[in-house]
Protein backbone atom coordinates (compact mmCIF):
# COMPACT_ATOMS: atom_id res chain seq x y z
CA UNK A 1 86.59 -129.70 -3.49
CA UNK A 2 89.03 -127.73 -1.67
CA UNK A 3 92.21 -129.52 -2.43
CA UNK A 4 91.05 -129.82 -6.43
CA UNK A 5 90.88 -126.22 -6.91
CA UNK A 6 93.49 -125.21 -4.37
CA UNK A 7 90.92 -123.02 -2.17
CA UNK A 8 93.76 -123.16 0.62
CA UNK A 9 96.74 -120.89 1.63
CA UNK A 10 96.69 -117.72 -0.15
CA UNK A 11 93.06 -118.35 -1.82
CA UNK A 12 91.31 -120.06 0.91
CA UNK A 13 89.01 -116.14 0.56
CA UNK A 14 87.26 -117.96 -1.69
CA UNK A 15 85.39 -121.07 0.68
CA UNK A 16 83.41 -118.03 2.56
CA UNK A 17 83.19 -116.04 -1.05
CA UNK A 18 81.55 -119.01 -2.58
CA UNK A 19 78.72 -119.52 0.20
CA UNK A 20 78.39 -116.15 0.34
CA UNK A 21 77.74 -115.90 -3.16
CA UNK A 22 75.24 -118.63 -3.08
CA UNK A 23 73.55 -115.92 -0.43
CA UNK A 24 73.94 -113.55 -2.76
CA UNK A 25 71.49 -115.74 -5.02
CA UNK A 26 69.16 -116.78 -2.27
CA UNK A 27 68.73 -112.56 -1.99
CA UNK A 28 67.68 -111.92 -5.88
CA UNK A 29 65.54 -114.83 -5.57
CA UNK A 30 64.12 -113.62 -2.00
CA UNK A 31 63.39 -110.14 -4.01
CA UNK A 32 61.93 -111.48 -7.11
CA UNK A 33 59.83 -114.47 -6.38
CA UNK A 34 57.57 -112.45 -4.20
CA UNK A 35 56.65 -110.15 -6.74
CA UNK A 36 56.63 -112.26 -9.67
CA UNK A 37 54.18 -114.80 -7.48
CA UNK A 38 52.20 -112.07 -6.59
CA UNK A 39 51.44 -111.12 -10.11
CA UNK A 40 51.45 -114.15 -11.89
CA UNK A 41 50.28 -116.85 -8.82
CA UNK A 42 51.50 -118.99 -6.53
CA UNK A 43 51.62 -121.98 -8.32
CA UNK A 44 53.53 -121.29 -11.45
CA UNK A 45 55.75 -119.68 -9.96
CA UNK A 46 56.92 -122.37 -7.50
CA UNK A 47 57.25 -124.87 -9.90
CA UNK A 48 58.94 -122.67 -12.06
CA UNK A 49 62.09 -122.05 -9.46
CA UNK A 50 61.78 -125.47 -8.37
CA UNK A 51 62.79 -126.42 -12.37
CA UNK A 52 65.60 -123.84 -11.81
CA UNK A 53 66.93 -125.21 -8.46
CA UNK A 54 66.57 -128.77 -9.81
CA UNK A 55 68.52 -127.76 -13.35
CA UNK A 56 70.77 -125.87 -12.20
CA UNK A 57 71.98 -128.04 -9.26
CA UNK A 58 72.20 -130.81 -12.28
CA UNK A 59 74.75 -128.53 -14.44
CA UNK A 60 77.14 -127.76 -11.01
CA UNK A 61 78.05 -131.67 -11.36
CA UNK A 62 79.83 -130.67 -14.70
CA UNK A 63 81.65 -127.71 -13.26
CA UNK A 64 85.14 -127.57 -14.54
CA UNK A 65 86.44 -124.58 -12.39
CA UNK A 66 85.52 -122.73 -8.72
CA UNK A 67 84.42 -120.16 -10.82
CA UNK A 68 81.88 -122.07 -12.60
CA UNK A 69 80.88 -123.50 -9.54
CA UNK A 70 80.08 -121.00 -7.83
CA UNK A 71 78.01 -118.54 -10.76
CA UNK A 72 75.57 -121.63 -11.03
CA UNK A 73 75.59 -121.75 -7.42
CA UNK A 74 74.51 -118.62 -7.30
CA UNK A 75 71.31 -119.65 -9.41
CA UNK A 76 70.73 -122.27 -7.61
CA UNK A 77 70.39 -120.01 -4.68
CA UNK A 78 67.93 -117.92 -6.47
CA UNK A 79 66.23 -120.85 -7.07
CA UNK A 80 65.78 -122.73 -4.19
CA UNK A 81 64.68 -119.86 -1.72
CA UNK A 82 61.75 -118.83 -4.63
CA UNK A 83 60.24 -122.06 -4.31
CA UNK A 84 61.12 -122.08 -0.57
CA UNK A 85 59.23 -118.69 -0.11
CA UNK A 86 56.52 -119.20 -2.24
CA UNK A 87 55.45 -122.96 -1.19
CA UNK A 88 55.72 -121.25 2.46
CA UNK A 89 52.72 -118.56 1.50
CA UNK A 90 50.55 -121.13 -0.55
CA UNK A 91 50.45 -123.22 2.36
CA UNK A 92 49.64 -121.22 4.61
CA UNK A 93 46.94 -119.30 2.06
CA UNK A 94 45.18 -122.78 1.25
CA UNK A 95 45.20 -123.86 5.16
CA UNK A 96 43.22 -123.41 7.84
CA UNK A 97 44.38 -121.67 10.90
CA UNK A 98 44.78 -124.53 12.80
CA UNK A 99 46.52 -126.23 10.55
CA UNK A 100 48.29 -123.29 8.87
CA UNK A 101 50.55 -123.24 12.10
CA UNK A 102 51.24 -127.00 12.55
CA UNK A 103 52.25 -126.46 8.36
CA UNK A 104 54.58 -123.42 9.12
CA UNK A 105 56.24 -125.37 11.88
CA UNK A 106 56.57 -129.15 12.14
CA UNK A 107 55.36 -129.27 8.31
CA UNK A 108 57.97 -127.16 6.48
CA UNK A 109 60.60 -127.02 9.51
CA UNK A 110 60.35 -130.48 10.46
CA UNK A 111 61.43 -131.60 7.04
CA UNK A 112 63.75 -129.30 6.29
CA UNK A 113 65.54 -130.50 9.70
CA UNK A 114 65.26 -134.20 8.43
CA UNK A 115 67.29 -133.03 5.17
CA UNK A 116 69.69 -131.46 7.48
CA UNK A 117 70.72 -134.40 9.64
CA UNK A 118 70.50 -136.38 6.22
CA UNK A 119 73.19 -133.86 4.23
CA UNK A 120 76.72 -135.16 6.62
CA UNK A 121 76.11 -138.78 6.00
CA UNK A 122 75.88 -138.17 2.54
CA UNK A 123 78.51 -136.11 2.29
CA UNK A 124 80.83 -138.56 4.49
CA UNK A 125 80.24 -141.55 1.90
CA UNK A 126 80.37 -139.96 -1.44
CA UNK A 127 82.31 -137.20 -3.09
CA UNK A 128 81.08 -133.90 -4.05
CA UNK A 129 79.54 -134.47 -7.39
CA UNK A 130 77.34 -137.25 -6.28
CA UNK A 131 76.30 -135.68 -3.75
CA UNK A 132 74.99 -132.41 -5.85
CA UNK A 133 73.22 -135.43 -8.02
CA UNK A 134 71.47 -136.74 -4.95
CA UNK A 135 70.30 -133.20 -3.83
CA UNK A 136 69.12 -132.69 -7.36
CA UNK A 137 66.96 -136.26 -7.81
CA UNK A 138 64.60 -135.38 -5.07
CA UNK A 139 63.50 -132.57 -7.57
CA UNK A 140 61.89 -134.61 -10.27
CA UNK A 141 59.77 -136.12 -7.86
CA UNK A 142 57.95 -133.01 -7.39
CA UNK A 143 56.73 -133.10 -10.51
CA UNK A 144 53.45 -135.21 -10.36
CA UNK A 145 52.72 -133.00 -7.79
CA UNK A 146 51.77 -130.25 -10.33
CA UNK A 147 48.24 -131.83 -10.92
CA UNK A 148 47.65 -132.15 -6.70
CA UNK A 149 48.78 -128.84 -5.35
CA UNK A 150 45.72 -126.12 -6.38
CA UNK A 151 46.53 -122.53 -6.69
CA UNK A 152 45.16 -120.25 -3.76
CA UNK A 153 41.92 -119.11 -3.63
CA UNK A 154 43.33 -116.04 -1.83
CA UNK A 155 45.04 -114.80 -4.48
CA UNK A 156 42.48 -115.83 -7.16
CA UNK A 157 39.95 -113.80 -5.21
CA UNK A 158 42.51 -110.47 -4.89
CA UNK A 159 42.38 -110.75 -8.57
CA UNK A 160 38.74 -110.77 -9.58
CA UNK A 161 39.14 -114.69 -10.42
CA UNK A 162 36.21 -115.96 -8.78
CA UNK A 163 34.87 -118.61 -10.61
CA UNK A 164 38.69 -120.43 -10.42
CA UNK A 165 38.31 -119.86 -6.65
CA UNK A 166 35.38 -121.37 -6.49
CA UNK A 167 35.94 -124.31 -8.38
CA UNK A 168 39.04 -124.56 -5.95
CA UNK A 169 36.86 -124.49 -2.89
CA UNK A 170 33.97 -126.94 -4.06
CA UNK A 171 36.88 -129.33 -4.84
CA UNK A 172 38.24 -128.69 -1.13
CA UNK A 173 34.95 -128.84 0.23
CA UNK A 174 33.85 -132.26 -1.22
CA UNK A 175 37.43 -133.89 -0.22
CA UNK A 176 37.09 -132.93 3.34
CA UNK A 177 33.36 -133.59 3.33
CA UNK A 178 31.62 -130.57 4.01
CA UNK A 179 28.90 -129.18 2.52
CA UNK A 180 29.81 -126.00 0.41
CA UNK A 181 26.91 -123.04 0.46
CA UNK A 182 25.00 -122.54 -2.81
CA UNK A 183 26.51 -119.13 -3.21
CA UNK A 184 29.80 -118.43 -2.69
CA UNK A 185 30.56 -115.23 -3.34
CA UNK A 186 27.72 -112.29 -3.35
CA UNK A 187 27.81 -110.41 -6.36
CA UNK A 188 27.51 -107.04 -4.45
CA UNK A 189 31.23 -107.77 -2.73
CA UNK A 190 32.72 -108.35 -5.45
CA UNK A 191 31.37 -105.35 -7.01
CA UNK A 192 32.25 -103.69 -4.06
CA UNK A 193 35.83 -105.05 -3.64
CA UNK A 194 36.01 -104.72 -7.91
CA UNK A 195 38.02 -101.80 -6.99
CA UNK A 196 40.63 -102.75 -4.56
CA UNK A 197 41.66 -106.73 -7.04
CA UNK A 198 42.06 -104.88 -9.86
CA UNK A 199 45.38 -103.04 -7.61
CA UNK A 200 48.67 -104.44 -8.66
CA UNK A 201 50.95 -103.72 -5.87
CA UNK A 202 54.22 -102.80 -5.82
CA UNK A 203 56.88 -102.69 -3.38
CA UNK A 204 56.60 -99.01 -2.01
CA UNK A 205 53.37 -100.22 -0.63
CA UNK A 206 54.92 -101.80 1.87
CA UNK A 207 55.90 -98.50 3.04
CA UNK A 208 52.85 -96.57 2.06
CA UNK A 209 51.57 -95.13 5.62
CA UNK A 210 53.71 -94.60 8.71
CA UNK A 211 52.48 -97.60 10.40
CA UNK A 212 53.00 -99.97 7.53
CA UNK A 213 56.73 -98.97 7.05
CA UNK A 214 57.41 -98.85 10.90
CA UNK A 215 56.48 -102.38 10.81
CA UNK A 216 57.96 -103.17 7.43
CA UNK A 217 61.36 -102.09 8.60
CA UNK A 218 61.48 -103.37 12.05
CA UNK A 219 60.90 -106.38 10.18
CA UNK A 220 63.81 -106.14 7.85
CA UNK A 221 65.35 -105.67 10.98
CA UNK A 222 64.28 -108.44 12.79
CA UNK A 223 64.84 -111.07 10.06
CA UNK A 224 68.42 -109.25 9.12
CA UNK A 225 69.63 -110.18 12.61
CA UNK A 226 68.09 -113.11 13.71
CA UNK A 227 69.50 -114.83 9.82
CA UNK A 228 73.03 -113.88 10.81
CA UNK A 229 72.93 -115.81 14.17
CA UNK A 230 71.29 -119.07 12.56
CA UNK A 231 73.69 -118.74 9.44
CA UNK A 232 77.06 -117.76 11.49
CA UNK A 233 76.29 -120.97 13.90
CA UNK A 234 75.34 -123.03 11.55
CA UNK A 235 78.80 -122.48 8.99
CA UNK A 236 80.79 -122.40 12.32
CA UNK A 237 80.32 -126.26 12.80
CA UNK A 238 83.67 -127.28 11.31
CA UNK A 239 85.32 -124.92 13.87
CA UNK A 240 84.26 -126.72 16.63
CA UNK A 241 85.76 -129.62 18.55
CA UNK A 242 85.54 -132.91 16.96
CA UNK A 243 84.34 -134.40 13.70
CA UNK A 244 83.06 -131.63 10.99
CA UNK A 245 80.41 -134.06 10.04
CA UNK A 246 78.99 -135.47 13.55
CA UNK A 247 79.05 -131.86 14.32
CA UNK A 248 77.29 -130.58 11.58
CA UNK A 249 74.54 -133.76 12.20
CA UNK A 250 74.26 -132.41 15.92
CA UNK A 251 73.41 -129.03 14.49
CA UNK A 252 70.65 -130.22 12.49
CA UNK A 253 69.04 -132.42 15.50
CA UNK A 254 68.90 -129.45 17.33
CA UNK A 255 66.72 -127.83 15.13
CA UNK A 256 63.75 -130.77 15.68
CA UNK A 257 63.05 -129.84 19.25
CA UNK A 258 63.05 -126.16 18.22
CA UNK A 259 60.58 -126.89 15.77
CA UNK A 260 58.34 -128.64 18.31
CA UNK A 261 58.82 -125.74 20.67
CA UNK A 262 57.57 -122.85 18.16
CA UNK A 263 54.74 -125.00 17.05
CA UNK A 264 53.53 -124.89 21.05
CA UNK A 265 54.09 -121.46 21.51
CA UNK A 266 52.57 -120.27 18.31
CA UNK A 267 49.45 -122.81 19.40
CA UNK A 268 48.98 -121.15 22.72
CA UNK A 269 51.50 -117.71 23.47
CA UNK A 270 51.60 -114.58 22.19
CA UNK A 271 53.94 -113.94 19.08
CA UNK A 272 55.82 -111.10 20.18
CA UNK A 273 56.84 -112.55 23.40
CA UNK A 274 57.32 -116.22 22.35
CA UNK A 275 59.66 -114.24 19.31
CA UNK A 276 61.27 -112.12 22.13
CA UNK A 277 61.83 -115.22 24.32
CA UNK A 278 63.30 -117.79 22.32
CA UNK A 279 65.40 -114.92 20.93
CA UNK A 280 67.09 -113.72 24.73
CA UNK A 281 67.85 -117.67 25.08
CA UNK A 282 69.39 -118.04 21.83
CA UNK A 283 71.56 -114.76 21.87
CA UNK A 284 72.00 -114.55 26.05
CA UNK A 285 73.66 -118.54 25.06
CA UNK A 286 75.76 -117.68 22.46
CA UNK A 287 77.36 -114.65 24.63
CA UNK A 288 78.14 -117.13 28.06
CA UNK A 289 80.37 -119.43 25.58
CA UNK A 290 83.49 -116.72 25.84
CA UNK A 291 83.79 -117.32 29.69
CA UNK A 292 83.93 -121.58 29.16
CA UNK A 293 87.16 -122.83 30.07
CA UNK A 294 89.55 -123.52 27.03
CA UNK A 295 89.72 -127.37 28.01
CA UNK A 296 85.91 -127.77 28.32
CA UNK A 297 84.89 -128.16 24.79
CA UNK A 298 81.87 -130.31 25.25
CA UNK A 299 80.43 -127.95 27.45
CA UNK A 300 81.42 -124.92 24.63
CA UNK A 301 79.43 -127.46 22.05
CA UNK A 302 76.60 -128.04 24.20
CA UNK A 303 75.86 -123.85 24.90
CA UNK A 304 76.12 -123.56 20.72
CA UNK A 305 73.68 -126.01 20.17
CA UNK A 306 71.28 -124.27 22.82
CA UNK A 307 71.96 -121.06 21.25
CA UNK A 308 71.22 -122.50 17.93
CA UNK A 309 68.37 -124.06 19.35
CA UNK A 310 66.99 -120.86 20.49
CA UNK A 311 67.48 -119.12 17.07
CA UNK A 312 66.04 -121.48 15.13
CA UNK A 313 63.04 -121.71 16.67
CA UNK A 314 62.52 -118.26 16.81
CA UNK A 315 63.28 -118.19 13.01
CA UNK A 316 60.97 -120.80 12.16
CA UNK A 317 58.13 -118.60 14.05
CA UNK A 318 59.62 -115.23 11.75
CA UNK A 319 57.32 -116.92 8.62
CA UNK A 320 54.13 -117.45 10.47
CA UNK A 321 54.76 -114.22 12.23
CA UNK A 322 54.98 -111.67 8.90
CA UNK A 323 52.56 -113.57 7.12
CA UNK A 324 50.04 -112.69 9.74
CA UNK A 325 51.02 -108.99 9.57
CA UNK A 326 50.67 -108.16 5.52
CA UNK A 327 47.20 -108.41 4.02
CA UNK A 328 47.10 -110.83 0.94
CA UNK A 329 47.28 -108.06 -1.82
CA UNK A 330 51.25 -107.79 -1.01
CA UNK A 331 51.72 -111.11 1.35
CA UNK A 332 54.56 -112.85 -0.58
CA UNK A 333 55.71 -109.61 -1.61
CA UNK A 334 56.36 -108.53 2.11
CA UNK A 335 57.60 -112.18 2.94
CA UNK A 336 59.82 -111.98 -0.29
CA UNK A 337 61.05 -108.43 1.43
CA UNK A 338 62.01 -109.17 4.27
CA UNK A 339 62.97 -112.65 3.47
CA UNK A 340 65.64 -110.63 1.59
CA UNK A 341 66.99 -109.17 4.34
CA UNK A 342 67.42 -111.95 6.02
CA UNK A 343 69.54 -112.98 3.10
CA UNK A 344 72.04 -109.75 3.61
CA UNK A 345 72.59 -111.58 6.83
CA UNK A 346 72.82 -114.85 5.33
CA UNK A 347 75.98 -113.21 2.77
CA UNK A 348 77.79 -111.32 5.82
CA UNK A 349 77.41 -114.41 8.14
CA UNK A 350 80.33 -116.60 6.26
CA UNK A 351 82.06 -113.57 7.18
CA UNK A 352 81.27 -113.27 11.24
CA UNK A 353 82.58 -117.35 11.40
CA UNK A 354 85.40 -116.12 9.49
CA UNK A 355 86.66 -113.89 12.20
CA UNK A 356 87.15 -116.80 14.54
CA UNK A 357 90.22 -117.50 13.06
CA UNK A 358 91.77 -113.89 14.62
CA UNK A 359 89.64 -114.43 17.83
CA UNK A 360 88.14 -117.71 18.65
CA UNK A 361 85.22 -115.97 21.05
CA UNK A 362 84.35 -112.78 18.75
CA UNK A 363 81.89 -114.63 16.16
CA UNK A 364 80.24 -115.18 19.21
CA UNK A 365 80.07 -112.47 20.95
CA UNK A 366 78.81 -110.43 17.77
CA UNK A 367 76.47 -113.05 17.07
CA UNK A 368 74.98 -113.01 20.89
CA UNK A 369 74.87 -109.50 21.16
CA UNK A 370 73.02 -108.56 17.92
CA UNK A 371 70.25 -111.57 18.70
CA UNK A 372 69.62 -110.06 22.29
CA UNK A 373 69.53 -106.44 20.40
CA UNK A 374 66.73 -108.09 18.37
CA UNK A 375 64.79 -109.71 20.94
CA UNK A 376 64.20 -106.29 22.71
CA UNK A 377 63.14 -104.80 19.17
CA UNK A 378 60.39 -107.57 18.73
CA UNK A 379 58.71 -106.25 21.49
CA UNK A 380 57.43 -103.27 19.67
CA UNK A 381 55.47 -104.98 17.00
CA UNK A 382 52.11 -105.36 16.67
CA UNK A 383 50.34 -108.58 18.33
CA UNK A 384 49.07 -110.78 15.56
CA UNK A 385 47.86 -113.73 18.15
CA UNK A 386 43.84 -114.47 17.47
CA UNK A 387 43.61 -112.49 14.99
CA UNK A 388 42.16 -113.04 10.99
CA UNK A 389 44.40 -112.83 8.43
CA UNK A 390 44.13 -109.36 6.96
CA UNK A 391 42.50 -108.71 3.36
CA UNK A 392 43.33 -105.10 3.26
CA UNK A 393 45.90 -102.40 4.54
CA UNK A 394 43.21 -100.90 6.64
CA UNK A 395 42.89 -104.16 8.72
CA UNK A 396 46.38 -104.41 9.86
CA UNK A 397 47.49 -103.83 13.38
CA UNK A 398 49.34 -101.27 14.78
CA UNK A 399 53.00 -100.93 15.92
CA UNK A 400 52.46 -100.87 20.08
């Protein structure tokens, strides 16, 4: 791809531009799909920007120029963090607690992680364009799932749409064997509540008391950072020693234990300090690499792929984390948020690798210093551990 559209020399600006760019996508999408699945459902809306990911990703195989390449790319971005997003939240709002976590974790982490270590292969034995066909097969498969996956009965119920809820529940109740109460929902509640599901939020709830924007933007915060230390060490595998593609496979196998890791610490530790912890390994790592010996590469490898290991888990916890903070009126809208943010780190973290080629250590040394930063901020947040998901903005915690 590089050599057949001369991204070398005096335009090799452009390899960084065009994943950036692709960020840039993921970021609309990240801002968008939480409102527009907030309004109109979970459901539609995933399998909506799934179609878009999956057609989109299709047309890129006919791209005659970088430039084309990279504006659907850009789609494709907005598409494939929407349905990312979005399946995330109706997961976890059609779950159990229990199994919510092991979902948010070794489910949706897990998987992604085997996709990962699958993507260098790939990419070793065929060229570019078959490769962007394989990535876009998977998507048809998911079509048959439209008549398994339900819509969430959380979000029915914040609308008024009771008697879909219901029917939702019964259905879940008979499948897992357990015998559903004759009356569901009291007709006084939902008079009560009438109120409060016929709100249509928008974003500047999210800031609408002190407490709720103190928490809203140390969680911009926290995702902004902690997304350019996974990003920047995850683009910087072709700079290290070795094979591009084994490293690159290493990079993803780290990522399986990390998953494991959050999943026990979410199971049995407070959030703020497993959060906290995993992110002082990740960043305290990353900053120790500048004082390896030039000759001792393996050993330079081995501290990335602990500080990745670190950052990764702590990211994977970041989803369980803020959907445990926002009540289910503006949920996916405050995942969507911040998930946004995360993407601003995600378009400037191209950029961090790229100053490795002025200063081999400094990528890492901004990278380290700005996840320790974090790890310190986390601290402050509210404790979310044992607690019900909240239904309303008077039942959320407060900033400590």
């Amino acid at each position: 791809l590089l050599l057949q559209w001369n991204l070398v020399c005096e335009d090799d600006w452009k390899v960084p531009l065009t994943t950036s760019l692709f960020f840039v996508g993921v970021l609309i999408g990240s801002f968008i799909s939480g409102q527009l699945s907030d309004r109109f459902g979970r459901k539609s809306i995933l399998f909506l920007t799934m179609a878009v990911q999956t057609g989109f990703s299709f047309l890129q195989i006919f791209s005659t120029s970088w430039e084309m390449f990279t504006g659907l790319f850009l789609i494709v971005g907005m598409g494939q963090i929407s349905n990312y997003v979005v399946a995330f939240i109706l997961g976890t709002e059609v779950l159990g607690k229990s199994v919510r976590i092991i979902f948010s974790t070794l489910g949706v982490c897990i998987f992604f992680a085997i996709g990962y270590m699958l993507l260098p292969p790939f990419a070793y034995f065929i060229d570019w364009r078959m490769l962007l066909l394989a990535l876009t097969v998977p998507g048809l498969f998911c079509v048959p799932l439209w008549w398994v996956i339900p819509e969430s009965p959380r979000w029915l119920i914040s609308q008024g749409r009771y008697k879909e809820a219901e029917v939702i529940i019964r259905k879940a109740a008979k499948i897992n064997g357990v015998p559903a109460p004759e009356v569901l929902f009291d007709t006084a509640e939902m008079q009560d509540s009438k109120a409060q599901q016929q709100q249509k939020a928008i974003l500047l709830d999210l800031f609408r008391t002190r407490n709720i924007a103190t928490i809203t933007i140390m969680s911009l915060l926290l995702w902004f950072f902690t997304s350019v230390g996974y990003f920047g060490l995850s683009l910087s595998t072709p700079n290290w020693h070795g094979s591009a593609y084994v490293n690159c496979f290493l990079s993803a196998v780290s990522e399986v234990p990390a998953y494991v890791i959050a999943w026990l610490l979410l199971r049995s530790f407070p959030r703020r300090y497993s959060l906290s912890g995993t992110l002082f390994l990740g960043g305290g790592v990353v900053l120790f690499i500048q004082l390896v010996p030039a000759d001792l590469n393996v050993l330079s490898i081995g501290l990335v792929m602990l500080g990745k290991f670190g950052i990764t888990a702590a990211f994977s916890m970041l989803y369980v984390y803020n959907v445990e903070l926002y009540p289910t009126l503006v949920r996916n809208m405050a995942v969507g948020a911040t998930s946004m943010a995360s993407r601003l780190g995600s378009i400037i973290a191209p950029y961090f690798v790229y100053l490795g080629a002025y200063d081999r250590f400094l990528p890492y040394i901004l990278m380290g210093s700005l996840t320790v930063l974090i790890g310190i901020l986390t601290l402050f947040l509210p404790e979310s551990y044992g607690n019900p998901l909240p239904e309303s903005f008077e039942q959320m915690l407060k900033v400590k």
